[in-house]
C-alpha atoms as a PDB file:
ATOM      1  CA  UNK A   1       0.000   0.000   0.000  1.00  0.00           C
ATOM      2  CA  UNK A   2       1.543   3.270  -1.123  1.00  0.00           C
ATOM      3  CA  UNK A   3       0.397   6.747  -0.969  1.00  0.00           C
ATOM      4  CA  UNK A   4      -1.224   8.158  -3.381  1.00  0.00           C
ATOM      5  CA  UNK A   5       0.153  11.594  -4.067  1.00  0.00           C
ATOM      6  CA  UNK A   6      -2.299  12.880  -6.819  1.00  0.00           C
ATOM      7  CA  UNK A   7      -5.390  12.848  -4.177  1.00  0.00           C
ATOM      8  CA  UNK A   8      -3.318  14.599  -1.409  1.00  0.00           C
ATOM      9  CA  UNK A   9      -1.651  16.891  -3.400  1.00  0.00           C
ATOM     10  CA  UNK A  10      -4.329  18.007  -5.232  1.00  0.00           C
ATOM     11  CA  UNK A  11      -5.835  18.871  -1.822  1.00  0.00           C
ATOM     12  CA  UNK A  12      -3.351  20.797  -1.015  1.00  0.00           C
ATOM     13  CA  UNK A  13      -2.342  22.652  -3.925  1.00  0.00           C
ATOM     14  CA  UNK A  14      -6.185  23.713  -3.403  1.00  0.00           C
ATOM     15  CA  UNK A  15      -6.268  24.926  -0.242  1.00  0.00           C
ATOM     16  CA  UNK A  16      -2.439  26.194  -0.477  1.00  0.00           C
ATOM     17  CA  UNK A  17      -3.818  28.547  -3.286  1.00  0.00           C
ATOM     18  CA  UNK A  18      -6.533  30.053  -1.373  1.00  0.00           C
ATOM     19  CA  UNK A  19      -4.547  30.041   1.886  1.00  0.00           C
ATOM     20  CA  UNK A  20      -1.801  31.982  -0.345  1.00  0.00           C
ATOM     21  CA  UNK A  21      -4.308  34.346  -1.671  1.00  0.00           C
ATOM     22  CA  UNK A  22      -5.797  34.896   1.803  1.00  0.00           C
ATOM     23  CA  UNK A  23      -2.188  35.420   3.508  1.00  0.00           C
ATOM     24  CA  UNK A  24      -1.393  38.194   0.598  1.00  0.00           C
ATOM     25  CA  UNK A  25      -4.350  40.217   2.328  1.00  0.00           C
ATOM     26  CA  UNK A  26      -2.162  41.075   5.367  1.00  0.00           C
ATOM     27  CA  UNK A  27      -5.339  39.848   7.438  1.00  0.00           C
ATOM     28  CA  UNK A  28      -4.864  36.164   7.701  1.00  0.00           C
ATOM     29  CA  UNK A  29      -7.675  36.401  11.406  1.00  0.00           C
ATOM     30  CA  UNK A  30     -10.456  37.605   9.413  1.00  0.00           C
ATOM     31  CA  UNK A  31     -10.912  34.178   7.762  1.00  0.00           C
ATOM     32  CA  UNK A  32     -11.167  32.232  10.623  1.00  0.00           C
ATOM     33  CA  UNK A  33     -14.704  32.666  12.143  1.00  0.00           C
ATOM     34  CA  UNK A  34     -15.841  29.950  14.536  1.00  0.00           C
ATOM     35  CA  UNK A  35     -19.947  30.668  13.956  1.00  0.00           C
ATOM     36  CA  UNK A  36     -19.406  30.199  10.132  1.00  0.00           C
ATOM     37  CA  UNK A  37     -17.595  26.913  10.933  1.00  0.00           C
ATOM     38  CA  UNK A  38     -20.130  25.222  13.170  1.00  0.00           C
ATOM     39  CA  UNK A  39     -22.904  25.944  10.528  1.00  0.00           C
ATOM     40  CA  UNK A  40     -21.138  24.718   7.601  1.00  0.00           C
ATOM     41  CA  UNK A  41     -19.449  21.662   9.313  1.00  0.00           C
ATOM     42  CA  UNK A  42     -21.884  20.912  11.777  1.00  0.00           C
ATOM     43  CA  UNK A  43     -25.026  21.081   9.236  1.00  0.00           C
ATOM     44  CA  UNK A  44     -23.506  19.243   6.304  1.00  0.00           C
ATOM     45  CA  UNK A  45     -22.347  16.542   8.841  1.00  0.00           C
ATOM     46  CA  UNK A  46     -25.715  16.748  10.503  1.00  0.00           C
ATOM     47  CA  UNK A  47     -27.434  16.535   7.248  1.00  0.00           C
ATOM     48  CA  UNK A  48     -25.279  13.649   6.235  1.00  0.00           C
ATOM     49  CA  UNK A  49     -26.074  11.403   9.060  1.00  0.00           C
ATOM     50  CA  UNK A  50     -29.916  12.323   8.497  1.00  0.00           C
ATOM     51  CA  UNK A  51     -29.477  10.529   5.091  1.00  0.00           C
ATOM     52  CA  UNK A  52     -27.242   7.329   6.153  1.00  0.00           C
ATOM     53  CA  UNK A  53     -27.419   5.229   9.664  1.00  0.00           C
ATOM     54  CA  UNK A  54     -24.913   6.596  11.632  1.00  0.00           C
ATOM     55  CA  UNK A  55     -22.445   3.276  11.747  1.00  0.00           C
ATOM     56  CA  UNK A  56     -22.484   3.265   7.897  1.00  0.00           C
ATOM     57  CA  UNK A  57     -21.735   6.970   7.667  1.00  0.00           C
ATOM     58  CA  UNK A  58     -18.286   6.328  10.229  1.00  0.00           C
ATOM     59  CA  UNK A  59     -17.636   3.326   7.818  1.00  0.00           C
ATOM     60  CA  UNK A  60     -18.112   4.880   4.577  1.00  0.00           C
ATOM     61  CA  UNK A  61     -15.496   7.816   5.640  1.00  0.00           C
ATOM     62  CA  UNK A  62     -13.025   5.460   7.065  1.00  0.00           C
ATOM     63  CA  UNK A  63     -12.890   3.589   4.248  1.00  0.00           C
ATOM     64  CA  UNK A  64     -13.300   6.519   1.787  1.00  0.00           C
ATOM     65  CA  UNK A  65     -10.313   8.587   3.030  1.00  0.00           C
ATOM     66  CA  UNK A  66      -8.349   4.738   3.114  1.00  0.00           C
ATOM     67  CA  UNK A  67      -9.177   4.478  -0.315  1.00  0.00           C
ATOM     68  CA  UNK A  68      -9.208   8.135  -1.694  1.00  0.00           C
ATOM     69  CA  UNK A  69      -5.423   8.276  -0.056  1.00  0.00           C
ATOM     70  CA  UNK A  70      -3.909   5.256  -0.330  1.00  0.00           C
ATOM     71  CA  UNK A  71      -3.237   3.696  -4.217  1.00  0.00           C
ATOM     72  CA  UNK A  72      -4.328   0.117  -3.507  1.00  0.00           C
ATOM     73  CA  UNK A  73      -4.462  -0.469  -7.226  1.00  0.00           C
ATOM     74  CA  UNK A  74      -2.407  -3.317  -9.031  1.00  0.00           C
ATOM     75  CA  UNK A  75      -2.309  -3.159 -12.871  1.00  0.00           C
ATOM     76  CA  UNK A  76      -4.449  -5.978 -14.742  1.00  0.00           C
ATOM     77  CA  UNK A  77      -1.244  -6.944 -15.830  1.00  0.00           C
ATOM     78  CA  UNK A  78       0.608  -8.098 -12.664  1.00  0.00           C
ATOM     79  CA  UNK A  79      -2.671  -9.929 -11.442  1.00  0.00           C
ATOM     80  CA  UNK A  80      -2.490 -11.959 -14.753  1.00  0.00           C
ATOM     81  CA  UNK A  81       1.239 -12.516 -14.237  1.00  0.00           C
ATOM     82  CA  UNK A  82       0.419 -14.174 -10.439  1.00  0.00           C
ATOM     83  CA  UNK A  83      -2.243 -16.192 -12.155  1.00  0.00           C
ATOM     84  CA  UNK A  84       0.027 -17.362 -14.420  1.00  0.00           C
ATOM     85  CA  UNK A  85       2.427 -18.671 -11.784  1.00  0.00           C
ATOM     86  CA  UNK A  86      -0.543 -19.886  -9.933  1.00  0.00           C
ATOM     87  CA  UNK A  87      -1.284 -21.690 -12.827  1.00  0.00           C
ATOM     88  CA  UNK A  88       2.152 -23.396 -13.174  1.00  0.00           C
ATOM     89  CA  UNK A  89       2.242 -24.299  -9.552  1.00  0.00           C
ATOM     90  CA  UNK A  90      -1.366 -26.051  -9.616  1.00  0.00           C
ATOM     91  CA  UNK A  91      -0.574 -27.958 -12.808  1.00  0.00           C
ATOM     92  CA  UNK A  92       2.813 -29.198 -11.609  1.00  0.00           C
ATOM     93  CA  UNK A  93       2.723 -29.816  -7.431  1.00  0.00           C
ATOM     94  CA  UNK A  94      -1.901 -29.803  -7.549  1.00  0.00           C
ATOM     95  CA  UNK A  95      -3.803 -27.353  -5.313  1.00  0.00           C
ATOM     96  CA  UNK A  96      -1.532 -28.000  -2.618  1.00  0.00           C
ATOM     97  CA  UNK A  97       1.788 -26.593  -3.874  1.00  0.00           C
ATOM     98  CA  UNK A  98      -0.774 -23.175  -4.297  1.00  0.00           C
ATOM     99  CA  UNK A  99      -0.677 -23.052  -0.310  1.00  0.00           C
ATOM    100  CA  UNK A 100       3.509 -22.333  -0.506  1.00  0.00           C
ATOM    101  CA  UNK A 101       2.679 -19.578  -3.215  1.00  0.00           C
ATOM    102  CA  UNK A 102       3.122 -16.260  -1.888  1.00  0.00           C
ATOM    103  CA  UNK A 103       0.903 -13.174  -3.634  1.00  0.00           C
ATOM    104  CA  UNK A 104       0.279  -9.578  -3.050  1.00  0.00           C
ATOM    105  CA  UNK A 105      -3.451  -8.980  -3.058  1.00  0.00           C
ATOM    106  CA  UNK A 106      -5.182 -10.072  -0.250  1.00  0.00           C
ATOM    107  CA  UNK A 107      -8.038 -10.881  -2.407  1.00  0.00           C
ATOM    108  CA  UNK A 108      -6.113 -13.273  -4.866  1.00  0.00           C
ATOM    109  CA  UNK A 109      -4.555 -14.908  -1.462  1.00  0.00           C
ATOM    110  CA  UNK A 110      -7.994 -15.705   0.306  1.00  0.00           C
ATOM    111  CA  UNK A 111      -9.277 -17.380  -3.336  1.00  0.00           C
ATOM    112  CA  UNK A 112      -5.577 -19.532  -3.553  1.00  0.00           C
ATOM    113  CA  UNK A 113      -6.097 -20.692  -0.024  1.00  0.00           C
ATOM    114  CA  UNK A 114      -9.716 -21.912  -0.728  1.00  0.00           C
ATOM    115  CA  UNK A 115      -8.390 -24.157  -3.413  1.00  0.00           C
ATOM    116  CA  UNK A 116      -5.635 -25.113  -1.543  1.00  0.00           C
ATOM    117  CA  UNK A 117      -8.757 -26.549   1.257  1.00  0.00           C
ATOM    118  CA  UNK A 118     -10.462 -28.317  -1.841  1.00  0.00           C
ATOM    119  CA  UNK A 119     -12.962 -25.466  -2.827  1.00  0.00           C
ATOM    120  CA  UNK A 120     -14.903 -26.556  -5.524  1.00  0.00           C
ATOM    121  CA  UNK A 121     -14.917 -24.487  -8.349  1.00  0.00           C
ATOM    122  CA  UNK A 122     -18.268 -23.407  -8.481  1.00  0.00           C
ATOM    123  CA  UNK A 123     -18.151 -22.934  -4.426  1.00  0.00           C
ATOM    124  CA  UNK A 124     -15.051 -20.899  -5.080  1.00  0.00           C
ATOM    125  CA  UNK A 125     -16.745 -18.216  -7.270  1.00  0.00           C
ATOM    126  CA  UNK A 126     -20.194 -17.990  -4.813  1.00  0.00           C
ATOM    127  CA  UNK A 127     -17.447 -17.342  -2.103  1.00  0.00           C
ATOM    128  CA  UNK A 128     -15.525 -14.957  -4.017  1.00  0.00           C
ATOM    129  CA  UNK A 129     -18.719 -12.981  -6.048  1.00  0.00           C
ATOM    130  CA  UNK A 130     -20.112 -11.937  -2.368  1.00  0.00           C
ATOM    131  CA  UNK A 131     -16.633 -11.029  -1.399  1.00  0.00           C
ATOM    132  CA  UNK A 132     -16.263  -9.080  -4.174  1.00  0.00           C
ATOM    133  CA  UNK A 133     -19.862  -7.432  -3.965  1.00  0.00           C
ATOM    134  CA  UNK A 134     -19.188  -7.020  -0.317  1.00  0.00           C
ATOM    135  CA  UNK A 135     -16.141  -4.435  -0.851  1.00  0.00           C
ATOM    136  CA  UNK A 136     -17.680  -2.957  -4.132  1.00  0.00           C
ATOM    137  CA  UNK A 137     -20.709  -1.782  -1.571  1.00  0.00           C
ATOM    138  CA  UNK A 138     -18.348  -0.353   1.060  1.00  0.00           C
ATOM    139  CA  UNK A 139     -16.497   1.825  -1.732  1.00  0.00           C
ATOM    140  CA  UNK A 140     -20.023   2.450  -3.434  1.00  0.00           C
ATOM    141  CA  UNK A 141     -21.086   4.025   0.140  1.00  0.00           C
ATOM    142  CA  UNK A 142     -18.300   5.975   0.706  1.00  0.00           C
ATOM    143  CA  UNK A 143     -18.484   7.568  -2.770  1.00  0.00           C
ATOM    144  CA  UNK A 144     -22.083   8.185  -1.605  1.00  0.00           C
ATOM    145  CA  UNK A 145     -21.336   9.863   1.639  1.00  0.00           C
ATOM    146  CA  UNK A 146     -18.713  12.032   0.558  1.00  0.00           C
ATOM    147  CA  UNK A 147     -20.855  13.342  -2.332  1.00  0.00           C
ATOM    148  CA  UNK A 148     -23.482  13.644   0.612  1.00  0.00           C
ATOM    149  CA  UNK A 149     -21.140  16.126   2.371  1.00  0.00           C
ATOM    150  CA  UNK A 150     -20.425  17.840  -0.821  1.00  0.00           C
ATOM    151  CA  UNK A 151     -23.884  18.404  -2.005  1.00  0.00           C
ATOM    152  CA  UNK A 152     -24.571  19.706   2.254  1.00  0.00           C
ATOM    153  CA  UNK A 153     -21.859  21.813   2.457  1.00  0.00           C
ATOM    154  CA  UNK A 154     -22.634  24.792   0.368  1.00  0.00           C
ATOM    155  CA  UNK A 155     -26.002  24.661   0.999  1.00  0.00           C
ATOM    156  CA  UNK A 156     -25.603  25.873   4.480  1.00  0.00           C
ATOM    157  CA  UNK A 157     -22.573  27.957   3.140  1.00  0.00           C
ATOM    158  CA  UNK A 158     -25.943  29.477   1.833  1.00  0.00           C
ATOM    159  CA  UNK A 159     -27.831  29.100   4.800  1.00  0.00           C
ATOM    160  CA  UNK A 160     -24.939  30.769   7.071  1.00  0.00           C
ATOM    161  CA  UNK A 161     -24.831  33.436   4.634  1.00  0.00           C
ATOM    162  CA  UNK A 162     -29.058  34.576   5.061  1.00  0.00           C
ATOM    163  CA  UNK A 163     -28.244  34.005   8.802  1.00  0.00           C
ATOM    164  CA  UNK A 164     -25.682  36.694   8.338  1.00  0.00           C
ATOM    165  CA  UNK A 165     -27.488  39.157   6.293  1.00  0.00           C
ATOM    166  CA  UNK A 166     -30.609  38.736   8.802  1.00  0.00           C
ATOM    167  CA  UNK A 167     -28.640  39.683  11.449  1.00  0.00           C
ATOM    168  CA  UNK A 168     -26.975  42.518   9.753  1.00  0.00           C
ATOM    169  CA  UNK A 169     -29.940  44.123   8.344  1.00  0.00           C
ATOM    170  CA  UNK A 170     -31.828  43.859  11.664  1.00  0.00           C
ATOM    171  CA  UNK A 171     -28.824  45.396  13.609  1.00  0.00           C
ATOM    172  CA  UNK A 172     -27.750  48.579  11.000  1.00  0.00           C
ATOM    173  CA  UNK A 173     -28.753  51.187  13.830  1.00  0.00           C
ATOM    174  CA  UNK A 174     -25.604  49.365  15.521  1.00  0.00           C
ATOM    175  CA  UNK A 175     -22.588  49.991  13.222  1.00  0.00           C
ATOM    176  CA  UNK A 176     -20.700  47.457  15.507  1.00  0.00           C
ATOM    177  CA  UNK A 177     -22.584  44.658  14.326  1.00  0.00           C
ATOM    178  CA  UNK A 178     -22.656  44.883  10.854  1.00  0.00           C
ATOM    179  CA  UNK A 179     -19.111  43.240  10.468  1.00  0.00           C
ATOM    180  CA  UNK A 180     -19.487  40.526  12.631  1.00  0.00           C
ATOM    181  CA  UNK A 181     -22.527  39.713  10.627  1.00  0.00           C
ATOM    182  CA  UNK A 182     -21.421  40.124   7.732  1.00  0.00           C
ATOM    183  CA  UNK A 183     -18.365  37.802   8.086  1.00  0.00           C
ATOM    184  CA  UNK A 184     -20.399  35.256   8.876  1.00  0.00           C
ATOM    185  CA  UNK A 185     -22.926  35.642   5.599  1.00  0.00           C
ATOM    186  CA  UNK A 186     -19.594  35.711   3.611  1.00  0.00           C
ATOM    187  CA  UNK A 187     -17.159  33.159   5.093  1.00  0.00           C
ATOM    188  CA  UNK A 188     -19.787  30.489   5.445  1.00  0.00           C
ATOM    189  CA  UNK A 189     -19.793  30.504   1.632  1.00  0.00           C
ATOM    190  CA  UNK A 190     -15.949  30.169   1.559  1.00  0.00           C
ATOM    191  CA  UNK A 191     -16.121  27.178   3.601  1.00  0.00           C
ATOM    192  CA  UNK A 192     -19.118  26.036   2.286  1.00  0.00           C
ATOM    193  CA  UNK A 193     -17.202  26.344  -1.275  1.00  0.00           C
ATOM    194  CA  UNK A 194     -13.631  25.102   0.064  1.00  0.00           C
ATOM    195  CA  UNK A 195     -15.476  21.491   1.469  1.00  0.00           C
ATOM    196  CA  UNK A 196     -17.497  20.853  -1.633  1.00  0.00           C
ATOM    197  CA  UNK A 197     -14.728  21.571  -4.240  1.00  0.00           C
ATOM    198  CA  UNK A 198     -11.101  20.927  -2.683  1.00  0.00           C
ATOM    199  CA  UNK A 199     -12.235  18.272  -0.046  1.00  0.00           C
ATOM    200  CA  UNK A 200     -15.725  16.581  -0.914  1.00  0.00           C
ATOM    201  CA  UNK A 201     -16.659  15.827  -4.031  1.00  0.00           C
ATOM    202  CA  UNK A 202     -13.300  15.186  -5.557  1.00  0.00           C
ATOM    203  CA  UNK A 203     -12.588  12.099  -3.226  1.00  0.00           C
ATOM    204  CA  UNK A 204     -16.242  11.427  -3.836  1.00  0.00           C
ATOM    205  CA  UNK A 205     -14.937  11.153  -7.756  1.00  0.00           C
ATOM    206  CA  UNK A 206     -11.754   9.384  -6.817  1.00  0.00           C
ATOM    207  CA  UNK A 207     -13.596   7.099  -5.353  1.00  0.00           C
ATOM    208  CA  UNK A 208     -15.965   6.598  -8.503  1.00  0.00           C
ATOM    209  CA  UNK A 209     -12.923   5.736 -10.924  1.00  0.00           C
ATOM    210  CA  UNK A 210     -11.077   3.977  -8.415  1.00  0.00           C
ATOM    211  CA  UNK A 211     -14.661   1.443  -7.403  1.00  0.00           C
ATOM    212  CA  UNK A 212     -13.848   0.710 -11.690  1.00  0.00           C
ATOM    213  CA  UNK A 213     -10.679  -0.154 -11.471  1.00  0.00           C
ATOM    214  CA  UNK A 214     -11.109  -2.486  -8.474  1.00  0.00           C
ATOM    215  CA  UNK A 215     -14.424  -4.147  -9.530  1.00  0.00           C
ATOM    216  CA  UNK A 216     -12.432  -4.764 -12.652  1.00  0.00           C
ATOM    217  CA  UNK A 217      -9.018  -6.409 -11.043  1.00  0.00           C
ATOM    218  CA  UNK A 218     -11.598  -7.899  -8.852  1.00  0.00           C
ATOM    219  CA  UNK A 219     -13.753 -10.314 -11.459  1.00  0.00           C
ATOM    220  CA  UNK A 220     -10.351 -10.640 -13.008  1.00  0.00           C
ATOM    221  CA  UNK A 221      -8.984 -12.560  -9.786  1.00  0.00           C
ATOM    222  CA  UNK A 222     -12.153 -14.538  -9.731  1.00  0.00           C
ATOM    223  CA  UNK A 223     -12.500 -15.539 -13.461  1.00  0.00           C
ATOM    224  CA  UNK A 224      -8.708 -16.757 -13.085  1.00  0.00           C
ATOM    225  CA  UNK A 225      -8.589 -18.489 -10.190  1.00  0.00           C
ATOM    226  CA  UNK A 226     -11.790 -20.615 -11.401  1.00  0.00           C
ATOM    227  CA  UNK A 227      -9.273 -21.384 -14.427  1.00  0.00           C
ATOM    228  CA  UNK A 228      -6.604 -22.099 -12.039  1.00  0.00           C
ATOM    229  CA  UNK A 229      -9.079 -24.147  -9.788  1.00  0.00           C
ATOM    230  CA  UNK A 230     -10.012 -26.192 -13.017  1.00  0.00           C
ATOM    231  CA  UNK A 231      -6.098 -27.163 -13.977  1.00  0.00           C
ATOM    232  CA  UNK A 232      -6.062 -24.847 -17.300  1.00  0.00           C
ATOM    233  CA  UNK A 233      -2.455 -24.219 -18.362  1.00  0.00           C
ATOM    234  CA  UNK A 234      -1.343 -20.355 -18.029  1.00  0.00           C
ATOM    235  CA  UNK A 235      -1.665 -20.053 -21.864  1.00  0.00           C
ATOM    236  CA  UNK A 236      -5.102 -20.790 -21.926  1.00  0.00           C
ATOM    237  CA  UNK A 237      -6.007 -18.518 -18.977  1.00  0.00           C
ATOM    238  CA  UNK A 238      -4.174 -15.836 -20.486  1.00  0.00           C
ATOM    239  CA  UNK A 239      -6.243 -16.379 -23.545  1.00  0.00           C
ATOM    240  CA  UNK A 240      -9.589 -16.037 -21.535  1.00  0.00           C
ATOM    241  CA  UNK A 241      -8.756 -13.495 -19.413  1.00  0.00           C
ATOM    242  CA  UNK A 242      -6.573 -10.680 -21.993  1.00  0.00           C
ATOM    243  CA  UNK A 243     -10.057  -9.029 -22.333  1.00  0.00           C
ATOM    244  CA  UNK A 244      -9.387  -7.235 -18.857  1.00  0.00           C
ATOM    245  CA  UNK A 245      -6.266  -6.103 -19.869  1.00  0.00           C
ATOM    246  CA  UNK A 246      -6.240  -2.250 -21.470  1.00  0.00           C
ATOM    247  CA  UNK A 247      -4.901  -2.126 -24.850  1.00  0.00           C
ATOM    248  CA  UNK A 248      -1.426  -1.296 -24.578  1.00  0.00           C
ATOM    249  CA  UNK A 249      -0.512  -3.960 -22.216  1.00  0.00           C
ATOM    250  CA  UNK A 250      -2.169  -6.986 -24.130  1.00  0.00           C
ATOM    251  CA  UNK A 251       1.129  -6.972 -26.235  1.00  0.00           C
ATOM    252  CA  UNK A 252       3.750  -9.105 -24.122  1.00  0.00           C
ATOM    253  CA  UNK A 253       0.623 -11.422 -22.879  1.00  0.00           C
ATOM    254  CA  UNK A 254      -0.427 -11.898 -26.538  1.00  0.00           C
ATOM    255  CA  UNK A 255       3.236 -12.907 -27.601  1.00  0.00           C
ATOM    256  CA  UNK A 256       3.732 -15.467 -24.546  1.00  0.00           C
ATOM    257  CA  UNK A 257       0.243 -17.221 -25.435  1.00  0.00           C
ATOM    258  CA  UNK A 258       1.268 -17.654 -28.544  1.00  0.00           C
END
């Protein structure tokens, strides 16, 4: 599991820029209001937990920022190449030389364990199809509470912001309360803003083309350890299973099945 540098520092660069722009003022204070902060924060998280149970909502984040941060993606291409050996090892020393076989994805491991127990094949891909829909759901959740706090948090950046001008308007015979008020109507925008379109919604899209990638390497584990299950030579399982591989990487496969 590595970092993965694109999500945080495209986060950063975000709020770096505005933080920059804000710092260039000479007033850095001004931007910091704690009123505007509950009702942005508080009310998108508020309204986020009134559309999701509670439990699912702690889940969904915890596994959103795991996934949003961390690049647990393996290429197509080195699954196929583990299959491969897998492949070779079942075919030469039977399911239980597979139980000796290291791999990297936990996924692919669980799978080569249950046909090192004598899994039947068609057992073997029930198991791994709910395993597969199970973790497809969790990342499918989080994308769906993050886009929850995204869609939340500018609306009450809108709401703070009539909350302001309210009390502004009905305090003008006190000149002392008109900026107080109307930092709140304006910063609760800015944060309303900064959530939805540095923090929010582009994990929420991470998240999306990530949940692709993984449901793909995912029913590309499970389609080739049935094969390996079955006692199909690593030719003939790279022949079935190129189809998951993108374009440009079906070359060297295509060469050594030949």
């Amino acid at each position: 599991m590595r970092m993965d540098f694109a999500t945080i520092g495209g986060i950063v660069a975000g709020l770096f820029v505005v933080g920059l722009a804000i710092a260039m003022s000479g007033s850095v204070g001004l931007f910091f209001n704690l009123p505007s902060f509950l009702i942005v924060f508080g009310g998108a998280a508020a309204a986020t937990v009134l559309r999701f149970p509670i439990d699912d909502v702690a889940a969904a984040i915890v596994t959103g920022f795991r996934t949003a941060f961390f690049d647990h993606k393996k290429s197509p291409g080195d699954i196929l190449e583990e299959l491969r050996a897998l492949a070779q090892v079942a075919r030469r020393q039977g399911p239980m030389g597979l139980e000796r076989t290291p791999v990297s994805d936990p996924f692919l491991g669980r799978g080569k364990q249950m046909i090192a127990d004598g899994l039947s094949t068609d057992h073997l891909r029930a198991q791994m199809s709910r395993e597969r829909d199970l973790e497809i759901g969790r990342l499918v959740d989080g994308e769906k509470v993050f886009r929850a706090l995204g869609e939340a948090a500018p609306a009450f950046g809108l709401i703070g912001t009539v909350v302001g001008l309210v009390k502004m308007l009905s305090t003008m015979e006190d000149p002392s309360t008109i900026g107080p008020a109307m930092a709140i109507a304006l910063l609760t925008t800015l944060y309303g803003a900064l959530v939805a379109y540095v923090v929010a919604l582009p994990i929420a899209d991470k998240l999306a083309s990530k949940l692709e990638a993984q449901e793909t390497n995912l029913s590309l584990i499970i389609d080739g350890l049935c094969q390996v299950s079955e006692r199909r030579s690593p030719d003939a399982i790279t022949d079935m299973l190129i189809v998951y591989l993108p374009e440009k990487a079906r070359g060297q496969f295509a060469s050594a099945a030949a």
